[in-house]
Each structure stands twice: as C-alpha cells, then as structure tokens.
PDB file of N, CA and C in Angstrom:
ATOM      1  N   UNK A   1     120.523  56.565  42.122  1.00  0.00           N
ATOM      2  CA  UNK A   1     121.715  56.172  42.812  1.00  0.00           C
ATOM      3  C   UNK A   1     121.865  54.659  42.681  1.00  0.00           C
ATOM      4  N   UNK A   2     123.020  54.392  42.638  1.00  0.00           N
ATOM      5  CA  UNK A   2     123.029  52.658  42.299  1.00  0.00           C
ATOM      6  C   UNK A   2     123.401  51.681  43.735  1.00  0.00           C
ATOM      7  N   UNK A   3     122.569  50.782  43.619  1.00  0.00           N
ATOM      8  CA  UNK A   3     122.604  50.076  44.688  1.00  0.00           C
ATOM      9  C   UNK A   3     123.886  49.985  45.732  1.00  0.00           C
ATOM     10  N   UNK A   4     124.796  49.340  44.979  1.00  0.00           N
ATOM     11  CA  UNK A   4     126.333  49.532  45.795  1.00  0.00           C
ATOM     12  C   UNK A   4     126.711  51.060  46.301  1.00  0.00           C
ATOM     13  N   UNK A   5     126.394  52.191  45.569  1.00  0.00           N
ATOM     14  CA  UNK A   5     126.324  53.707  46.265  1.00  0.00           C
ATOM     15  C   UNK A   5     125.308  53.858  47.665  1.00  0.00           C
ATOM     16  N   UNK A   6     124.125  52.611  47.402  1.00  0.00           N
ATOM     17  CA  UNK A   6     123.290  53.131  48.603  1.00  0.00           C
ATOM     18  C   UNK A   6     124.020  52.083  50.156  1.00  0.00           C
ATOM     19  N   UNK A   7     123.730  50.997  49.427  1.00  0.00           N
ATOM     20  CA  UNK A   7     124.629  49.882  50.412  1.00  0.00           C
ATOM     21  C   UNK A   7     125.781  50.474  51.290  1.00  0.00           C
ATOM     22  N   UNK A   8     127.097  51.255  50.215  1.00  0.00           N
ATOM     23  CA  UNK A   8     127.831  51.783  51.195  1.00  0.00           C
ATOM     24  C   UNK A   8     127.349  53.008  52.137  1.00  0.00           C
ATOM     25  N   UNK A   9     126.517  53.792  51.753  1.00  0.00           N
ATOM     26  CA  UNK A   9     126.125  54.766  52.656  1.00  0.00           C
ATOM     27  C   UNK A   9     125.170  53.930  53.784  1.00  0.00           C
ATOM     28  N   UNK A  10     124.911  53.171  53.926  1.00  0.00           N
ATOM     29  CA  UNK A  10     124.105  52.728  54.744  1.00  0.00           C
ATOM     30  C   UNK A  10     124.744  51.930  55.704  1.00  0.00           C
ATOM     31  N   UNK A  11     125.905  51.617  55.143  1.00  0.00           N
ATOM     32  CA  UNK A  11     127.017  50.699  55.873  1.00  0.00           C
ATOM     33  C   UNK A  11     127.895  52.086  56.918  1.00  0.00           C
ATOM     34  N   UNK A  12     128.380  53.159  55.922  1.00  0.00           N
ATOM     35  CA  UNK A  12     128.651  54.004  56.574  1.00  0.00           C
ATOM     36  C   UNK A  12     128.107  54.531  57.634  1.00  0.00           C
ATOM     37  N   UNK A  13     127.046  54.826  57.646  1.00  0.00           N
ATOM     38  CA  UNK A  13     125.452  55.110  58.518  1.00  0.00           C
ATOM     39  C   UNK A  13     125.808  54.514  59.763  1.00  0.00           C
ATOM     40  N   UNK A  14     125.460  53.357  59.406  1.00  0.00           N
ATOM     41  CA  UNK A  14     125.502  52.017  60.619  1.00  0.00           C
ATOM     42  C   UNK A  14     126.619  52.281  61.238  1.00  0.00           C
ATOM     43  N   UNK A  15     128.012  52.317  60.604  1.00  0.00           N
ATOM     44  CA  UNK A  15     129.236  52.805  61.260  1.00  0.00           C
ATOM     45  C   UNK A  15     129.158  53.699  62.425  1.00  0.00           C
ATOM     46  N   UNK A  16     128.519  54.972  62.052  1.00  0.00           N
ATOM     47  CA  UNK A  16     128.521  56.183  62.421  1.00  0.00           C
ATOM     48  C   UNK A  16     127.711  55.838  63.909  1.00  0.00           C
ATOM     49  N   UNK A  17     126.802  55.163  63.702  1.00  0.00           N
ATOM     50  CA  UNK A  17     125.685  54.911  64.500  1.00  0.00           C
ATOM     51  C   UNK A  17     126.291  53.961  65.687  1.00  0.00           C
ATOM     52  N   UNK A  18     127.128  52.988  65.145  1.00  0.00           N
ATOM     53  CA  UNK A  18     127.527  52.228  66.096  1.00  0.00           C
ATOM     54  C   UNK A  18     128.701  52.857  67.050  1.00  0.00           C
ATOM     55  N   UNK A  19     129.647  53.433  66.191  1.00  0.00           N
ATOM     56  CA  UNK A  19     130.749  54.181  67.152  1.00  0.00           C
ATOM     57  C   UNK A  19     129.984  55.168  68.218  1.00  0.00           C
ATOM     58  N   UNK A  20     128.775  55.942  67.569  1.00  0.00           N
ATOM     59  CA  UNK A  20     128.127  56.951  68.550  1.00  0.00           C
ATOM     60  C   UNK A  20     127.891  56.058  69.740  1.00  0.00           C
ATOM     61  N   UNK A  21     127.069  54.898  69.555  1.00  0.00           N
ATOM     62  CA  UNK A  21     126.528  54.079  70.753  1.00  0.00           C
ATOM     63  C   UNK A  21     127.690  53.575  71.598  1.00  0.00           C
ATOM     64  N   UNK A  22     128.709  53.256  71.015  1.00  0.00           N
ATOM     65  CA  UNK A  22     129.915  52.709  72.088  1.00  0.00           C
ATOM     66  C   UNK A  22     130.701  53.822  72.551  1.00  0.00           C
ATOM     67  N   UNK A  23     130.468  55.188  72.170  1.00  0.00           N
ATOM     68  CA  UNK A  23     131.102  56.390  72.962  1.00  0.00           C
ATOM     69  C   UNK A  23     129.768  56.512  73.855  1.00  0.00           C
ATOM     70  N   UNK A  24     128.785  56.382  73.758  1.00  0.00           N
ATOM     71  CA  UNK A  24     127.911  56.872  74.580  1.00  0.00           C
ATOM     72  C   UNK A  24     127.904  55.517  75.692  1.00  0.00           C
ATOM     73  N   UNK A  25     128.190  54.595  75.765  1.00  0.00           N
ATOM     74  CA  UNK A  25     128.217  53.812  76.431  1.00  0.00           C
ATOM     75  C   UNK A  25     129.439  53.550  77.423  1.00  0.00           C
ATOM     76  N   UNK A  26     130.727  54.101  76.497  1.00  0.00           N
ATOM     77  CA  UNK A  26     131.743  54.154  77.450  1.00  0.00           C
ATOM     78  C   UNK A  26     131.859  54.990  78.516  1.00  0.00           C
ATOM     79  N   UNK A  27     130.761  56.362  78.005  1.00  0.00           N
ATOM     80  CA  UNK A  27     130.713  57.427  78.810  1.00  0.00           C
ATOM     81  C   UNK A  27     129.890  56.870  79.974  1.00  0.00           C
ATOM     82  N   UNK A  28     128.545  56.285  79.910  1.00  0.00           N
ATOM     83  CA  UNK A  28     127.661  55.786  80.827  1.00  0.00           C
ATOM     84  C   UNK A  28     128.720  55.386  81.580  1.00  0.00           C
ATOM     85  N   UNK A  29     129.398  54.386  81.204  1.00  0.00           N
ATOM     86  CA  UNK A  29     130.521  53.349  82.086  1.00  0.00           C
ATOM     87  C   UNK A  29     131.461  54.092  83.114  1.00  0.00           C
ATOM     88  N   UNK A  30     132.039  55.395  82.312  1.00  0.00           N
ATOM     89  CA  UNK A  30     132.393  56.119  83.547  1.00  0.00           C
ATOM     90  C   UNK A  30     132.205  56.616  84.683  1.00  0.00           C
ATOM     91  N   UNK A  31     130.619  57.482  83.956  1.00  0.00           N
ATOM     92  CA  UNK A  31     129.675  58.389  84.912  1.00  0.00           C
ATOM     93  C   UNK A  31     129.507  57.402  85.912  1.00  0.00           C
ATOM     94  N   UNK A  32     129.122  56.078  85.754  1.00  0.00           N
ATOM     95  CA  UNK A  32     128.771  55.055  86.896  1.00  0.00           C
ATOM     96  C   UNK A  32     130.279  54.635  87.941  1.00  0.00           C
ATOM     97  N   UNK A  33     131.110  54.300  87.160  1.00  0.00           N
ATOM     98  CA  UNK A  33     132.328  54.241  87.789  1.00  0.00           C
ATOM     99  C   UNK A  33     132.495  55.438  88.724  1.00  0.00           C
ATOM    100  N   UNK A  34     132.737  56.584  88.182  1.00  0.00           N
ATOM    101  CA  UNK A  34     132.809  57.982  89.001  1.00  0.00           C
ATOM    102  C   UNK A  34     131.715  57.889  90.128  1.00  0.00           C
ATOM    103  N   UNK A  35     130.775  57.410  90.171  1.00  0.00           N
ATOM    104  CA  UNK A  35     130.052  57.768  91.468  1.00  0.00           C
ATOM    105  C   UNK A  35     130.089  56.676  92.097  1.00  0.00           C
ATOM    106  N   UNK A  36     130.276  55.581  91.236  1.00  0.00           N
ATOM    107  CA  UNK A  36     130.364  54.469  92.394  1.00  0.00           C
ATOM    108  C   UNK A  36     131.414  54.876  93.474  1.00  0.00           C
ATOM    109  N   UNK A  37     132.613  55.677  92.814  1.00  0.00           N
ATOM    110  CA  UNK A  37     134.046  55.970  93.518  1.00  0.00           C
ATOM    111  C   UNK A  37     133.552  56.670  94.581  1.00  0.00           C
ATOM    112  N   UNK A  38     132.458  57.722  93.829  1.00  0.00           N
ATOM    113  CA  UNK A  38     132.109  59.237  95.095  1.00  0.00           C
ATOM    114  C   UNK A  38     130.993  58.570  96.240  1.00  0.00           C
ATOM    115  N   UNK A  39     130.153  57.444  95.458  1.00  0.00           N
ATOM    116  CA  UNK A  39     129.795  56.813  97.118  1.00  0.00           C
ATOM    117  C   UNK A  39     130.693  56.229  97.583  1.00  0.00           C
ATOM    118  N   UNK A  40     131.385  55.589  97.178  1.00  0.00           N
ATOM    119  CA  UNK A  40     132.559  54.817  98.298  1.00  0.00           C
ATOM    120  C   UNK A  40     133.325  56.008  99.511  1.00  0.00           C
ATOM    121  N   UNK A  41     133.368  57.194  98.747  1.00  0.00           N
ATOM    122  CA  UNK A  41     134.179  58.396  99.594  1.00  0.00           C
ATOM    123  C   UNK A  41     133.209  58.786  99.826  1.00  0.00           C
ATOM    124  N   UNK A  42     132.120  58.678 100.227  1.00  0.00           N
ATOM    125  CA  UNK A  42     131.221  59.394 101.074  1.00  0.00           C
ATOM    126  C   UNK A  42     130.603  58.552 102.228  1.00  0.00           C
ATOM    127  N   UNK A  43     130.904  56.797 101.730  1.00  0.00           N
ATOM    128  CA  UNK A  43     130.848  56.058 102.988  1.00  0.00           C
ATOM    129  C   UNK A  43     131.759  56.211 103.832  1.00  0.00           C
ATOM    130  N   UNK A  44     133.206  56.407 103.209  1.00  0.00           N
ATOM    131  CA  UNK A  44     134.506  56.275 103.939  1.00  0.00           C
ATOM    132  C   UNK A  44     134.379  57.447 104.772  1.00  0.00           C
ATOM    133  N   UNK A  45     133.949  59.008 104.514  1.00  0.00           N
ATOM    134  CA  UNK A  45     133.713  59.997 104.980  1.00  0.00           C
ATOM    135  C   UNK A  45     132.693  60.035 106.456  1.00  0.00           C
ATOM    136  N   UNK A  46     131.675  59.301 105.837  1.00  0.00           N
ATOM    137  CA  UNK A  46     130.545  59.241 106.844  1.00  0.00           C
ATOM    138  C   UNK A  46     131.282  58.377 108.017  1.00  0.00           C
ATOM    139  N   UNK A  47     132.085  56.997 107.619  1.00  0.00           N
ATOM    140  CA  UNK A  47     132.174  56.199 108.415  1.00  0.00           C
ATOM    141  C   UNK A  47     134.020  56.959 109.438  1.00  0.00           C
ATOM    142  N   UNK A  48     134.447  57.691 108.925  1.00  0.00           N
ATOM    143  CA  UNK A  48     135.323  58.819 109.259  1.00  0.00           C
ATOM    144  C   UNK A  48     134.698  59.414 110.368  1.00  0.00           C
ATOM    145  N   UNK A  49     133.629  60.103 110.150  1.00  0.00           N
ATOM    146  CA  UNK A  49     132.799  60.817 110.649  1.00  0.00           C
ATOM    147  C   UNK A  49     132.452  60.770 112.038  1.00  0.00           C
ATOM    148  N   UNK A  50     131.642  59.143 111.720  1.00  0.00           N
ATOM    149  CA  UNK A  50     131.397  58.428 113.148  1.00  0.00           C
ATOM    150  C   UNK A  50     132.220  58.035 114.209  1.00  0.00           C
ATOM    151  N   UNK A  51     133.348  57.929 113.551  1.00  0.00           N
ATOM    152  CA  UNK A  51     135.156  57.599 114.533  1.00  0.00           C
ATOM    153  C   UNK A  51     135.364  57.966 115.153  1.00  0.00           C
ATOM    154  N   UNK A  52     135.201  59.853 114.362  1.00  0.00           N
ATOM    155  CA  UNK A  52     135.694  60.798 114.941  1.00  0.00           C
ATOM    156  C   UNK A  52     134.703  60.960 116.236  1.00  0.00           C
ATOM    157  N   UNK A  53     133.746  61.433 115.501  1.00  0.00           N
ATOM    158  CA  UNK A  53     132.409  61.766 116.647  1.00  0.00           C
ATOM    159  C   UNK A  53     132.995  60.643 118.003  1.00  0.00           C
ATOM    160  N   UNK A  54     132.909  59.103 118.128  1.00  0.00           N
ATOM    161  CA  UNK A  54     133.115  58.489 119.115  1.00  0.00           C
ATOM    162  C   UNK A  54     134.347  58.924 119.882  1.00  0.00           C
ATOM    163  N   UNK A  55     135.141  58.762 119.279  1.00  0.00           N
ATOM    164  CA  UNK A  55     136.421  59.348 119.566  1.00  0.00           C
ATOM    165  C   UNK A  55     136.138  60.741 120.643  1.00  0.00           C
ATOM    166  N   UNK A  56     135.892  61.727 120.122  1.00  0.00           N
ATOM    167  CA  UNK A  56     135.273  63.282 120.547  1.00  0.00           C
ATOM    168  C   UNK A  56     135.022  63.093 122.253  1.00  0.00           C
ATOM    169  N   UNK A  57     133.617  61.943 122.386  1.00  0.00           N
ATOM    170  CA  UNK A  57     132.739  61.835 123.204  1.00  0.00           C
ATOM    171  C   UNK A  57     133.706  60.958 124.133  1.00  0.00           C
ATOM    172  N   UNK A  58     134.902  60.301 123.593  1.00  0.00           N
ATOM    173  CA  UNK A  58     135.432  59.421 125.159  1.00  0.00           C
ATOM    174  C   UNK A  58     136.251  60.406 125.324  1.00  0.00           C
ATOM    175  N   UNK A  59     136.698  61.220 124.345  1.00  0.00           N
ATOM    176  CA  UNK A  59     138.105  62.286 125.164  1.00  0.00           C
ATOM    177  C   UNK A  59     136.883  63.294 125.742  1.00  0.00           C
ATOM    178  N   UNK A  60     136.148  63.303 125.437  1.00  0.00           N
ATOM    179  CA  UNK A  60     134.959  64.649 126.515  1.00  0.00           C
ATOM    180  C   UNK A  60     134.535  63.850 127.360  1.00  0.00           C
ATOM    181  N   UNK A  61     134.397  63.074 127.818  1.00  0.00           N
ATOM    182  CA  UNK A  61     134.353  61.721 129.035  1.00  0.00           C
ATOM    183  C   UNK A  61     135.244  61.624 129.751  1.00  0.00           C
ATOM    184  N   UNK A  62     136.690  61.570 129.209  1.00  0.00           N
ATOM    185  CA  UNK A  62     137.846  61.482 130.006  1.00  0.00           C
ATOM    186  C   UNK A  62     138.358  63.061 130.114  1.00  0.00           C
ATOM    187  N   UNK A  63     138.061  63.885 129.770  1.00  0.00           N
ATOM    188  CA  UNK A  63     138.319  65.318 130.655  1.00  0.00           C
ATOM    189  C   UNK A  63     137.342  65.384 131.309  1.00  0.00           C
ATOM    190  N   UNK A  64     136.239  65.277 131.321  1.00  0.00           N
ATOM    191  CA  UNK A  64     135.145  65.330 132.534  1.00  0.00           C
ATOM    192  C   UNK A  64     135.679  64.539 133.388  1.00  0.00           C
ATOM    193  N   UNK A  65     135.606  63.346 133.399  1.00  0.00           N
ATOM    194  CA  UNK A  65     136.130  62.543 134.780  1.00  0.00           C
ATOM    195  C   UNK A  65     137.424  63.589 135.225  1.00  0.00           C
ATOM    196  N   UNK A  66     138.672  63.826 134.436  1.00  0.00           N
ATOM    197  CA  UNK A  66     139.705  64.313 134.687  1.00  0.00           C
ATOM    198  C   UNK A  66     139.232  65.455 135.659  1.00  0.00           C
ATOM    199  N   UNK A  67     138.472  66.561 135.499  1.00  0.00           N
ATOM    200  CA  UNK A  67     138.389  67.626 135.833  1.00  0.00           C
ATOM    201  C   UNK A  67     137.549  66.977 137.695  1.00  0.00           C
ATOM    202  N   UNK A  68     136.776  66.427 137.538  1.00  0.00           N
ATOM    203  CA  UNK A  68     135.872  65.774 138.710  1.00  0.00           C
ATOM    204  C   UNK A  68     137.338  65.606 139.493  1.00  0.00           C
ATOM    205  N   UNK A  69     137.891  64.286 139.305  1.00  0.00           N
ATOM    206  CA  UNK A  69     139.317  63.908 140.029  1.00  0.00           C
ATOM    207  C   UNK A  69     139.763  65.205 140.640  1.00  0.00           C
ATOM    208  N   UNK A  70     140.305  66.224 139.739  1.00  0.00           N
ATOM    209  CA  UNK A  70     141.216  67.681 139.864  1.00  0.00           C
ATOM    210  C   UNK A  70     139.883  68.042 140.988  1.00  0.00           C
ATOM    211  N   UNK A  71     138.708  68.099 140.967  1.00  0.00           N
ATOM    212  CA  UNK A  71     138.653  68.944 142.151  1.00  0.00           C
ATOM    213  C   UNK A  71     138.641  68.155 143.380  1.00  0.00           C
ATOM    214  N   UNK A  72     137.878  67.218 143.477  1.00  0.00           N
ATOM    215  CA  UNK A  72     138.349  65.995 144.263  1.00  0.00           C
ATOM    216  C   UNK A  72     139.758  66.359 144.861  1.00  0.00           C
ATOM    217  N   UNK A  73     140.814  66.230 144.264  1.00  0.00           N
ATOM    218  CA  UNK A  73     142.123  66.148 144.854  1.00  0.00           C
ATOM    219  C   UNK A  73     141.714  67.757 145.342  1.00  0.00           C
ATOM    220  N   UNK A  74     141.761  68.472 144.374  1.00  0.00           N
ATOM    221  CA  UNK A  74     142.012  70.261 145.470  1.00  0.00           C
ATOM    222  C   UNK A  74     141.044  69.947 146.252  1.00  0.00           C
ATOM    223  N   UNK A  75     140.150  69.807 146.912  1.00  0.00           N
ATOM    224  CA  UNK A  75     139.657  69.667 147.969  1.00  0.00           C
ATOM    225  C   UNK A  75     140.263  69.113 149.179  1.00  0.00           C
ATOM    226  N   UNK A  76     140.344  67.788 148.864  1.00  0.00           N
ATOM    227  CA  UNK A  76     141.265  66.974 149.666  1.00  0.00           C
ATOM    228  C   UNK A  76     142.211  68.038 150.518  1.00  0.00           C
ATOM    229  N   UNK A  77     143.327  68.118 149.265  1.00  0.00           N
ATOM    230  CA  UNK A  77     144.675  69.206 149.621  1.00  0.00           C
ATOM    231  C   UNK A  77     144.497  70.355 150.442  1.00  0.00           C
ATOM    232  N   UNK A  78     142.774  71.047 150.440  1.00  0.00           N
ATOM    233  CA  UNK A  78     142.699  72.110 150.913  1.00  0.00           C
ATOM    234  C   UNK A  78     142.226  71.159 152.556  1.00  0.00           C
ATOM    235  N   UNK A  79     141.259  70.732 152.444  1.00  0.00           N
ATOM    236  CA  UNK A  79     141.262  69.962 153.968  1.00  0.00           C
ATOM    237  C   UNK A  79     142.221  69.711 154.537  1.00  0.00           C
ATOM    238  N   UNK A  80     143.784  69.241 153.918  1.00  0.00           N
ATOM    239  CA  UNK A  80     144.875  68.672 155.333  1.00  0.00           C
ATOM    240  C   UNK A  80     145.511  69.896 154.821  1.00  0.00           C
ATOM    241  N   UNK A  81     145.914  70.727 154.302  1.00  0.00           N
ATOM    242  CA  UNK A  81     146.078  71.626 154.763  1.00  0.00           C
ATOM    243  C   UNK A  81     145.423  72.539 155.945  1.00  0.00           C
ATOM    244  N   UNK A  82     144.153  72.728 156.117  1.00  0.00           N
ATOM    245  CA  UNK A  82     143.888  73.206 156.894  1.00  0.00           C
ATOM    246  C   UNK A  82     143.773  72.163 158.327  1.00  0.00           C
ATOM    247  N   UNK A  83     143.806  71.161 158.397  1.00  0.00           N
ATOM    248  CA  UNK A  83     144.363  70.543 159.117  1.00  0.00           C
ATOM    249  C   UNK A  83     145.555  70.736 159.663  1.00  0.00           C
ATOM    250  N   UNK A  84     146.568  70.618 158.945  1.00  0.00           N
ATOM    251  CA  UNK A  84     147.905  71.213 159.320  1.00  0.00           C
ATOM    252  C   UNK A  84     148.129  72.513 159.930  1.00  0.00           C
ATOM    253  N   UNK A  85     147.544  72.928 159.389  1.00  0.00           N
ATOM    254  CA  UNK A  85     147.465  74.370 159.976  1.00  0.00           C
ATOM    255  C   UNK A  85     146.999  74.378 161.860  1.00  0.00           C
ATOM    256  N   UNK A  86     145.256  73.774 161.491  1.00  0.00           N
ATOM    257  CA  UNK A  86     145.131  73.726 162.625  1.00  0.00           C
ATOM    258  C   UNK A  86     145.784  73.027 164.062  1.00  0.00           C
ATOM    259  N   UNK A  87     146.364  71.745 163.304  1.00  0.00           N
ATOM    260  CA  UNK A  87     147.955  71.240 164.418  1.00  0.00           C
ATOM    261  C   UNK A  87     148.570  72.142 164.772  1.00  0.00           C
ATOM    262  N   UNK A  88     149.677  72.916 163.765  1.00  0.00           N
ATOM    263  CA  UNK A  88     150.440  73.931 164.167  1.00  0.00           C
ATOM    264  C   UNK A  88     149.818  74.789 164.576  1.00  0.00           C
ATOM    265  N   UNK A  89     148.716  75.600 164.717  1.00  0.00           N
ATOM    266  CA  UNK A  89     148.294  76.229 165.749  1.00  0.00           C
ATOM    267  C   UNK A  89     147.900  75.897 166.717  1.00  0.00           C
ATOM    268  N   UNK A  90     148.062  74.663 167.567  1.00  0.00           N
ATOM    269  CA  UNK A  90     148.134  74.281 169.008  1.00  0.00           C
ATOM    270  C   UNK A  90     148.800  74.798 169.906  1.00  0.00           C
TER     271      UNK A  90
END
C-alpha cells in the first residue's frame, strides 16, 4: 500500500475517532445537564414538601385551637342558658 493510501486512512481513522469522542462527550454533557435539572426538581420538590408539611401543622393547630374555642363557647351558652332558665323559673 503506498504511503499517501496509508496516511489517508489513518487521517480518516483519526476522523472517525475524533467525531466518536465529541458525540460521546456531548452525550456525557447532557446526561449531566439532565440530572443536574432532576436534582434541582427534587430540591424544589423536597423543599415543596417541607412548606407544605409546615403549612399542614399550623392549619392542624388552628383547627385544634378552633375546635377548643367551639367547645368553650358551647359550654358557656349551655351555662346561661341554664341560668336563664333557672331565672324564669322563679
């Protein structure tokens, strides 16, 4: 085979070799991009998460108090009522 026949195949070669490495590299570049994205949405998720959860625990705080108050007052209401009662039955 004559030198310039081997030269270009070897040039070709190298070609081949180099495009493989910069597809395989662009791909790396994604795969990393893509998860960098999917941790970011899994912080945003988690930190979602925790909002909610806080969130949850003051509205289950503020119906507990709510419900305490509600009997509080029916109590009350039932005492002067029966108060009243017991006036008008004088």
């Amino acid at each position: 085979m004559p030198a310039e026949k081997t030269i270009e195949m070897a040039i070709s070669q190298l070609n081949a070799a180099i495009n493989g490495l910069e597809s395989a590299v662009d791909a790396r570049i994604e795969r990393q991009r893509e998860s960098h994205d999917a941790e970011n949405e899994v912080r945003r998720v988690h930190a979602d998460r925790a909002r909610l959860a806080h969130e949850l625990d003051q509205s289950q705080f503020r119906a507990n108090r709510l419900e305490e108050v509600n009997r509080e007052v029916s109590r009350r209401l039932v005492t002067a009522m029966e108060t009243i009662r017991a006036v008008l039955d004088r």
